[in-house]
C-alpha atoms as a PDB file:
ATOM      1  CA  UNK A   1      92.677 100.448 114.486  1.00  0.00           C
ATOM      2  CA  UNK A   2      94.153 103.685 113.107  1.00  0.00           C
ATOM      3  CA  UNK A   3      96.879 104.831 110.438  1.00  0.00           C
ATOM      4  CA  UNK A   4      98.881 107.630 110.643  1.00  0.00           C
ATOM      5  CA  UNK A   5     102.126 108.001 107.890  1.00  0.00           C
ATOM      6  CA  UNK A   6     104.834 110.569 107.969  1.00  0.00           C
ATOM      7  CA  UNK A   7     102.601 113.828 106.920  1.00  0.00           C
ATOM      8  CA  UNK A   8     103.852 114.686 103.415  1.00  0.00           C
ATOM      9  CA  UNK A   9     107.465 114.819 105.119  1.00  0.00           C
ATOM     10  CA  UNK A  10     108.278 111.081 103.960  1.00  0.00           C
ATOM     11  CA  UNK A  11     107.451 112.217 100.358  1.00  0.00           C
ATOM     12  CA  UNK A  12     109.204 115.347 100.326  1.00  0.00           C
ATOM     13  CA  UNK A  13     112.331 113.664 101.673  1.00  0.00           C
ATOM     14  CA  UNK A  14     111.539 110.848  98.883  1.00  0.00           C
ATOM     15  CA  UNK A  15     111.471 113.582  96.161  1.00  0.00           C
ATOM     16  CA  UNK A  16     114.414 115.299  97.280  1.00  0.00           C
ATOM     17  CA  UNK A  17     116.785 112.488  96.978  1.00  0.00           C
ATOM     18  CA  UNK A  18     115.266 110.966  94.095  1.00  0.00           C
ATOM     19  CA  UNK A  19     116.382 114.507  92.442  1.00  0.00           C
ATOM     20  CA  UNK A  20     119.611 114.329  94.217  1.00  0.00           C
ATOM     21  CA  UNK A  21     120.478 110.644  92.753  1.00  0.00           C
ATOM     22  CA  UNK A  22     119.852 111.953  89.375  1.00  0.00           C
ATOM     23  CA  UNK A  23     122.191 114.575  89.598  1.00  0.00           C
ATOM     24  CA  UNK A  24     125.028 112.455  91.024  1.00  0.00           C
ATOM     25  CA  UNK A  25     124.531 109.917  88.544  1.00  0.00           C
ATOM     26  CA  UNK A  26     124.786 113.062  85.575  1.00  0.00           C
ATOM     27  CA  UNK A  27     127.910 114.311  87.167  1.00  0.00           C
ATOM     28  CA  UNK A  28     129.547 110.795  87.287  1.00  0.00           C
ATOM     29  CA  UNK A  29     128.885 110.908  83.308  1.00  0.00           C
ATOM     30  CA  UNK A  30     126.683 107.371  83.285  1.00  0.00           C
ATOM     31  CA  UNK A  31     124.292 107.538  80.928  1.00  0.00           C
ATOM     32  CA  UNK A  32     121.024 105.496  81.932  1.00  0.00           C
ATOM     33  CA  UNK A  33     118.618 104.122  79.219  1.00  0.00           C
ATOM     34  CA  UNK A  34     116.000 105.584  82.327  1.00  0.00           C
ATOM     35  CA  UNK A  35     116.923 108.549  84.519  1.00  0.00           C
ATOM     36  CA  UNK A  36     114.339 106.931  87.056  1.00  0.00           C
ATOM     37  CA  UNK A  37     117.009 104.457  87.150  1.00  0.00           C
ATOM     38  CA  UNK A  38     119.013 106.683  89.012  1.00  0.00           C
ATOM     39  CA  UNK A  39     120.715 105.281  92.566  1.00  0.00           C
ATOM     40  CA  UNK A  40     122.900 106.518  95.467  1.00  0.00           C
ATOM     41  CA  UNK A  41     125.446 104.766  95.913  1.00  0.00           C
ATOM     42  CA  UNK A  42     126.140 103.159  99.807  1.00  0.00           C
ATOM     43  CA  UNK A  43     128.558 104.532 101.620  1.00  0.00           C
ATOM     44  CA  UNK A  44     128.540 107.830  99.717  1.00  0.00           C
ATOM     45  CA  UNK A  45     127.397 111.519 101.900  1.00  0.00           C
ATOM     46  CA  UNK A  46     124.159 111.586 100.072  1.00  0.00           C
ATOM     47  CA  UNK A  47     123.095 107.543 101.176  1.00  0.00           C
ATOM     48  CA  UNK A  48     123.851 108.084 104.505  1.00  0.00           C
ATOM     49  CA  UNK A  49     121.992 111.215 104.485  1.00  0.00           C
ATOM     50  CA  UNK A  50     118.947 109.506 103.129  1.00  0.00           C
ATOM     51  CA  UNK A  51     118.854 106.896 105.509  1.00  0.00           C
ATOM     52  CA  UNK A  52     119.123 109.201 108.619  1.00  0.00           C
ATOM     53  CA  UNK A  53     116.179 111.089 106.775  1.00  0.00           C
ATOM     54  CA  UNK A  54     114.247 107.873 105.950  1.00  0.00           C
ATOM     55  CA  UNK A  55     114.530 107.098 109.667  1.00  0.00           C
ATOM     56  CA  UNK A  56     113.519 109.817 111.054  1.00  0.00           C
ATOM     57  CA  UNK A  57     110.445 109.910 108.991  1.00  0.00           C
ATOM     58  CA  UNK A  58     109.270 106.302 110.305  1.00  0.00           C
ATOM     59  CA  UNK A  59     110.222 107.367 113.738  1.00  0.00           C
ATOM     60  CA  UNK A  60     107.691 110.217 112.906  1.00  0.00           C
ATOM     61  CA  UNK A  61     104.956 108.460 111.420  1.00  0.00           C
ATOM     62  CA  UNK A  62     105.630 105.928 114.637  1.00  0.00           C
ATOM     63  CA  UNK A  63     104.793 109.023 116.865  1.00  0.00           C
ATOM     64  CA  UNK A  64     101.795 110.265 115.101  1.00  0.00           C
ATOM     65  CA  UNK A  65      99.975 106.880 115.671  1.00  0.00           C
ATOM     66  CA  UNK A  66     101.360 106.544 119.678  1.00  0.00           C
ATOM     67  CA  UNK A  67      99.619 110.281 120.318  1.00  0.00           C
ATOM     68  CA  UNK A  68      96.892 109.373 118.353  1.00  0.00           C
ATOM     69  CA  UNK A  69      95.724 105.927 119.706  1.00  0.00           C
ATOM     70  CA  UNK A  70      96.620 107.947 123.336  1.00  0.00           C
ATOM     71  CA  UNK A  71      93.916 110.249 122.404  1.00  0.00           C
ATOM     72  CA  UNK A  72      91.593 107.655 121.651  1.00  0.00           C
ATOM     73  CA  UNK A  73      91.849 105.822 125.128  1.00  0.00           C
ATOM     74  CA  UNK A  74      91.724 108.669 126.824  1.00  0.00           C
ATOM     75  CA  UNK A  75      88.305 109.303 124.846  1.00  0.00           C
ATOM     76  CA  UNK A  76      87.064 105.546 125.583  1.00  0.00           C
ATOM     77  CA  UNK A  77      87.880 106.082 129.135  1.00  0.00           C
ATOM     78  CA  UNK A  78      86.267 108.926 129.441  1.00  0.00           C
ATOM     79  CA  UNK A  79      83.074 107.747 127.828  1.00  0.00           C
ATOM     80  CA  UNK A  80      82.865 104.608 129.381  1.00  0.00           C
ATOM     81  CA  UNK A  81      85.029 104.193 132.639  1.00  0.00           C
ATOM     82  CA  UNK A  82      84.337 100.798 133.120  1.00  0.00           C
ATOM     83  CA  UNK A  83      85.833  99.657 129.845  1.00  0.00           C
ATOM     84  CA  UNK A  84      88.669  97.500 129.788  1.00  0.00           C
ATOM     85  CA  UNK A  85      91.777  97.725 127.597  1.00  0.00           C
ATOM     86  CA  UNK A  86      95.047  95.795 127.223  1.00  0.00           C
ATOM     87  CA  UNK A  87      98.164  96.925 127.436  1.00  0.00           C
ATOM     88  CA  UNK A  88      99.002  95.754 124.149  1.00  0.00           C
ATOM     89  CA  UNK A  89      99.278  96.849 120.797  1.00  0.00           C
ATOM     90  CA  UNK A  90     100.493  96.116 117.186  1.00  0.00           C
ATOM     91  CA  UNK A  91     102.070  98.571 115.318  1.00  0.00           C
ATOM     92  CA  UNK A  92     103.474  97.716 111.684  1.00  0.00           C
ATOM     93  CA  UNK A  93     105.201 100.311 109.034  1.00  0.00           C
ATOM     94  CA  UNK A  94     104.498  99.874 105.785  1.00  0.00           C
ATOM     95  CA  UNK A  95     106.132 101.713 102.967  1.00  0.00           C
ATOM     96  CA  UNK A  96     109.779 102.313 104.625  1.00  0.00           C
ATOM     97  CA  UNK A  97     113.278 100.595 104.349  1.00  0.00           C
ATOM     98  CA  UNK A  98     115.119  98.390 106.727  1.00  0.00           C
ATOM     99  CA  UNK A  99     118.008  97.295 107.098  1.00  0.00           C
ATOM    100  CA  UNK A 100     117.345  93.461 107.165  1.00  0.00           C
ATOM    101  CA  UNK A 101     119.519  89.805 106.653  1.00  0.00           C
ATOM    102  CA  UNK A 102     118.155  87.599 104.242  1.00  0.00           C
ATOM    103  CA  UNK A 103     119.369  84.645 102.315  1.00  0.00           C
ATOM    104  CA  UNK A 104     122.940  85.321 104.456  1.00  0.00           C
ATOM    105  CA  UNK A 105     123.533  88.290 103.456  1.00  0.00           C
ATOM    106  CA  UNK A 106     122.907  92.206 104.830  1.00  0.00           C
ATOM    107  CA  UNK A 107     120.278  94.191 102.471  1.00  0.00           C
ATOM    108  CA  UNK A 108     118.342  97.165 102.406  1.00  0.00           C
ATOM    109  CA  UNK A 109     114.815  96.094 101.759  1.00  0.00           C
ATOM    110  CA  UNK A 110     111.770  98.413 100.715  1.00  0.00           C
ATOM    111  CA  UNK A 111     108.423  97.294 101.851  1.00  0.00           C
ATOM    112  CA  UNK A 112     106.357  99.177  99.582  1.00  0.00           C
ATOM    113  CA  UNK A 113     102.563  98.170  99.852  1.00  0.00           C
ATOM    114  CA  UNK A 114     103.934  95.186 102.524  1.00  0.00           C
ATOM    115  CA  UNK A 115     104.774  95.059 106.001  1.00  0.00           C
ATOM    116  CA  UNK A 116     106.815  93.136 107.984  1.00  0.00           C
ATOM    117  CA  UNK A 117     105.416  89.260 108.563  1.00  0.00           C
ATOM    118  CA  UNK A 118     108.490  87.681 110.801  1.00  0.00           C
ATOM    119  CA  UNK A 119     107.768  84.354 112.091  1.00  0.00           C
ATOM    120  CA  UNK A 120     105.504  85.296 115.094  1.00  0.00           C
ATOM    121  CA  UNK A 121     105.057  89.002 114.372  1.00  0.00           C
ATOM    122  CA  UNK A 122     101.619  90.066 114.953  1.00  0.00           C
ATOM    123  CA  UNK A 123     100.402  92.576 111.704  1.00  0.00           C
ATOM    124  CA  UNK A 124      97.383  94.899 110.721  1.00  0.00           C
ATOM    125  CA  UNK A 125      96.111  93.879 107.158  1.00  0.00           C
ATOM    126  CA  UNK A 126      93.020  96.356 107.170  1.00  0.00           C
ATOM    127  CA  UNK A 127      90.434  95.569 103.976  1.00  0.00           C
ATOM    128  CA  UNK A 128      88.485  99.372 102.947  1.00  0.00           C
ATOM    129  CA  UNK A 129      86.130 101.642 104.093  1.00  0.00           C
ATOM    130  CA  UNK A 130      82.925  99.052 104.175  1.00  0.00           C
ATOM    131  CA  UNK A 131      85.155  95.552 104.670  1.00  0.00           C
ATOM    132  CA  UNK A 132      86.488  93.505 107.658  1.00  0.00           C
ATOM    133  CA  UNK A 133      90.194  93.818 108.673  1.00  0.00           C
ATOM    134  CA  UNK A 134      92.885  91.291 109.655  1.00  0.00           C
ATOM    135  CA  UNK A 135      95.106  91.026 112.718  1.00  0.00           C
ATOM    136  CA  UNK A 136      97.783  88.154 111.809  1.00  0.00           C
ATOM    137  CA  UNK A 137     100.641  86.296 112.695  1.00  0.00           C
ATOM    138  CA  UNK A 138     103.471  85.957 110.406  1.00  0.00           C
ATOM    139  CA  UNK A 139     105.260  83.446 109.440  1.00  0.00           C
ATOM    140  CA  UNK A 140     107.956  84.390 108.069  1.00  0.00           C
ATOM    141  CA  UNK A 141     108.423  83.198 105.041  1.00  0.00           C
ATOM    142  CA  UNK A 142     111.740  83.523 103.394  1.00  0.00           C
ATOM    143  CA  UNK A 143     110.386  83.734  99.703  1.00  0.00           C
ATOM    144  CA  UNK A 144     109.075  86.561 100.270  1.00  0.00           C
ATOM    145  CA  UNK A 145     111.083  88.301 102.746  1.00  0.00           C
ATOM    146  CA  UNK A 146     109.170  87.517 105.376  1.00  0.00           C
ATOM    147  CA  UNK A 147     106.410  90.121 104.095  1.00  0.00           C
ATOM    148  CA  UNK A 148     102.973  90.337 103.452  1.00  0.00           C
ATOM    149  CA  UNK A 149     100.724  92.358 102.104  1.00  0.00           C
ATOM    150  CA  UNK A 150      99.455  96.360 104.331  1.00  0.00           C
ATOM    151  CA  UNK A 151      96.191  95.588 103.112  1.00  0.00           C
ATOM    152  CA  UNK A 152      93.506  95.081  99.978  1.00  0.00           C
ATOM    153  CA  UNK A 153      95.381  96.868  97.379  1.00  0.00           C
ATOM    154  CA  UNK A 154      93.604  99.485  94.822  1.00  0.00           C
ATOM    155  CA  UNK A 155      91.444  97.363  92.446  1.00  0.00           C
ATOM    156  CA  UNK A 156      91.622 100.984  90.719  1.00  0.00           C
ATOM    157  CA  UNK A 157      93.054 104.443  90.823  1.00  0.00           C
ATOM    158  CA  UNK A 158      91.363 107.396  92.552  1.00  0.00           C
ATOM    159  CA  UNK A 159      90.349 109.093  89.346  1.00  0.00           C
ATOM    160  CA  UNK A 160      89.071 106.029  88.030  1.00  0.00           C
ATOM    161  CA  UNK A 161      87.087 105.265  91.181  1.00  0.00           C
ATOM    162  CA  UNK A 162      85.446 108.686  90.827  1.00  0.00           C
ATOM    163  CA  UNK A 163      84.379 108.758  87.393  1.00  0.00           C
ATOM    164  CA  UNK A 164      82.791 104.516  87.940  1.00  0.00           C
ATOM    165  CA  UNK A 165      80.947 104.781  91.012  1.00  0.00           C
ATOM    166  CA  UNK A 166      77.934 107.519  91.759  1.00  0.00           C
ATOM    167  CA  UNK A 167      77.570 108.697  95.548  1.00  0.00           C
ATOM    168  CA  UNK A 168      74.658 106.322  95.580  1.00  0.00           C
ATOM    169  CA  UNK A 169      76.877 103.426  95.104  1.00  0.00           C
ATOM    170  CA  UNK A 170      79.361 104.635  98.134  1.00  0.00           C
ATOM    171  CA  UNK A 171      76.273 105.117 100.502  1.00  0.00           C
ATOM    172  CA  UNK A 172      74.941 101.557  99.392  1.00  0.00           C
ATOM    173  CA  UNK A 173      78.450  99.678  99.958  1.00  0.00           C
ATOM    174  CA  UNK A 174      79.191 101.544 103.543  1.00  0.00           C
ATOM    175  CA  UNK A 175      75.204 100.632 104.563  1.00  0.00           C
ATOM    176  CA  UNK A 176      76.589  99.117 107.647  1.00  0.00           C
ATOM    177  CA  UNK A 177      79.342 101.241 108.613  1.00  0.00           C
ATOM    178  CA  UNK A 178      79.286 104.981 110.178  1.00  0.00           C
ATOM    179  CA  UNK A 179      80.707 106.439 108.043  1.00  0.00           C
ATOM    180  CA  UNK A 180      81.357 109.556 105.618  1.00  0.00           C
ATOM    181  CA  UNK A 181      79.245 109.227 102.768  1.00  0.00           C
ATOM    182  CA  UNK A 182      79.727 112.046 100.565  1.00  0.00           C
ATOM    183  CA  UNK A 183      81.448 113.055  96.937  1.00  0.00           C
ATOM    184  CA  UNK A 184      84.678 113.822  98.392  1.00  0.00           C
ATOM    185  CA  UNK A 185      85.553 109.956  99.699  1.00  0.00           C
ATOM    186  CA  UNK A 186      84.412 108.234  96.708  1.00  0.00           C
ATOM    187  CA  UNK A 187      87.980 107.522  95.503  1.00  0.00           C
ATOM    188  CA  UNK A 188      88.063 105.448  98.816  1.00  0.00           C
ATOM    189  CA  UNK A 189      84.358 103.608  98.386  1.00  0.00           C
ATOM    190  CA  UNK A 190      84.954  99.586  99.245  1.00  0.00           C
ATOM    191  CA  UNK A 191      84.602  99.082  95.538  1.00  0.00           C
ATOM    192  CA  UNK A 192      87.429 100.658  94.197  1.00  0.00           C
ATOM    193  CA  UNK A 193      89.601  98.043  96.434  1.00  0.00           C
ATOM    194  CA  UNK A 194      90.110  94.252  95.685  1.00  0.00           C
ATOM    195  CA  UNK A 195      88.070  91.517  97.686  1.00  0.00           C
ATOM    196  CA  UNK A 196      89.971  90.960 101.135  1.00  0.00           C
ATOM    197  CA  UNK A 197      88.927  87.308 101.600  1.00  0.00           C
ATOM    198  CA  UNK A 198      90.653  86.975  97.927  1.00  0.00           C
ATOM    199  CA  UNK A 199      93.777  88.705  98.908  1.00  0.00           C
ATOM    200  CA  UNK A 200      93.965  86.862 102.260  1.00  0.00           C
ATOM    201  CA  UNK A 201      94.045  83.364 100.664  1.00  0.00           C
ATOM    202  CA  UNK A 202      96.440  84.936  97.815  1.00  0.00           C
ATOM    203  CA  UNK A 203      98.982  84.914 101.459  1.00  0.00           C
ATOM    204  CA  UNK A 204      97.672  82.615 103.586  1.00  0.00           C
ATOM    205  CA  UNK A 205     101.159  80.563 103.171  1.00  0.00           C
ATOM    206  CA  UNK A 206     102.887  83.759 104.245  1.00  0.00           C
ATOM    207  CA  UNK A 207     100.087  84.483 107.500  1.00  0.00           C
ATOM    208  CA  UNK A 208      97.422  83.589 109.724  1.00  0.00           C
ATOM    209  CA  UNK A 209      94.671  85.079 110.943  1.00  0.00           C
ATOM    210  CA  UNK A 210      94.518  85.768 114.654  1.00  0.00           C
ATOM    211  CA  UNK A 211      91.420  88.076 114.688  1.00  0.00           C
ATOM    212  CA  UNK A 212      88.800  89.082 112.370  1.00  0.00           C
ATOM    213  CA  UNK A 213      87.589  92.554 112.963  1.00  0.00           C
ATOM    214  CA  UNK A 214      84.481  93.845 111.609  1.00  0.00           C
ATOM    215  CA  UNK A 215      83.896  97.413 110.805  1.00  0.00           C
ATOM    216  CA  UNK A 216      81.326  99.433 112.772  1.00  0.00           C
ATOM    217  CA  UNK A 217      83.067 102.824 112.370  1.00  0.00           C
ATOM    218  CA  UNK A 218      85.894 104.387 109.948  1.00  0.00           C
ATOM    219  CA  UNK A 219      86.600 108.023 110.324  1.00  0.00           C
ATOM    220  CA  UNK A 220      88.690 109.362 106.712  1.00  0.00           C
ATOM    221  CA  UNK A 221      90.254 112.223 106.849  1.00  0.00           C
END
């Protein structure tokens, strides 16, 4: 199991029309109680600009992952040539927008901190560093977009994680996993994420578990 994004580019891309929706909306002369509130509108240069650059970014992130699980097999085959391995495999954004029909009618939706859980879609709902992981089955589930959750969800932010827990406490909670287990990846220690089994019955009207995978070793970084 392995996650790749977009590199930085999604975010720069993210930035630079956030920037250039603020300025349209200034020269337009609307005056927003928020400038965050800021929009571009469809149909208009800069929103068909943003979705060519939105897609190319998933298309992207979508490549990193193919070259990287390639590299992997090869490794695995190489190590052990006997090994068998299907020709199968589930690959879910999370964080992007689609172009999607729900409730009758055409939208752009955002998946942020979801992916896609269509009735029969297979998903990857990984926990943290020292906890199991999820492969499920959507489905689909019109109340909430037929979405679910990408995975655990911060139970804190970084900074926070790093001024709670001691590098004692990371090397304790990761016991049974090979693992880093130094200062720089305590902001990623199991305990600064919610409890999986606890956000897996939260949604277990929107999947179901097909596989339970327990972690042996994570590589960060």
């Amino acid at each position: 199991m392995l996650h790749s994004g977009s590199r930085n580019v999604g975010n720069r891309i993210g930035q630079y029309f956030i920037a250039k929706a603020k300025e349209e909306i200034e020269q337009a002369g609307l005056n927003l109680a928020d400038r965050d509130l800021a929009w571009l509108g469809e149909g208009t240069q800069s929103f068909n600009d943003y979705v060519e650059a939105v897609g190319w970014a998933q298309d992207y992130a979508r490549s990193n992952r193919d070259v990287m699980m390639g590299a992997v097999l090869k490794v695995l085959h190489e190590t052990w040539p006997d090994i068998q391995t299907l020709d199968v495999a589930v690959n879910c954004h999370h964080n992007y927008v689609e172009r999607e029909e729900h409730f009758g009618e055409r939208v752009w939706l955002t998946r942020k901190g979801a992916v896609r859980a269509g009735k029969g879609e297979l998903g990857i709902i990984p926990g943290s560093m020292g906890a199991k992981s999820f492969i499920v089955r959507g489905k689909g589930n019109p109340e909430a977009f037929e979405s679910c959750s990408h995975g655990a969800g911060r139970a804190m932010s970084r900074s926070a994680a790093k001024e709670r827990f001691t590098l004692e406490d990371h090397i304790a909670a990761t016991s049974h996993v090979e693992c880093r287990k130094d200062s720089g990846v305590i902001d990623e220690t199991p305990m600064a994420y919610k409890d999986i089994d606890a956000v897996m019955a939260a949604q277990s009207d929107l999947v179901e578990v097909v596989h339970t995978l327990r972690q042996i070793v994570c590589v960060k970084g």
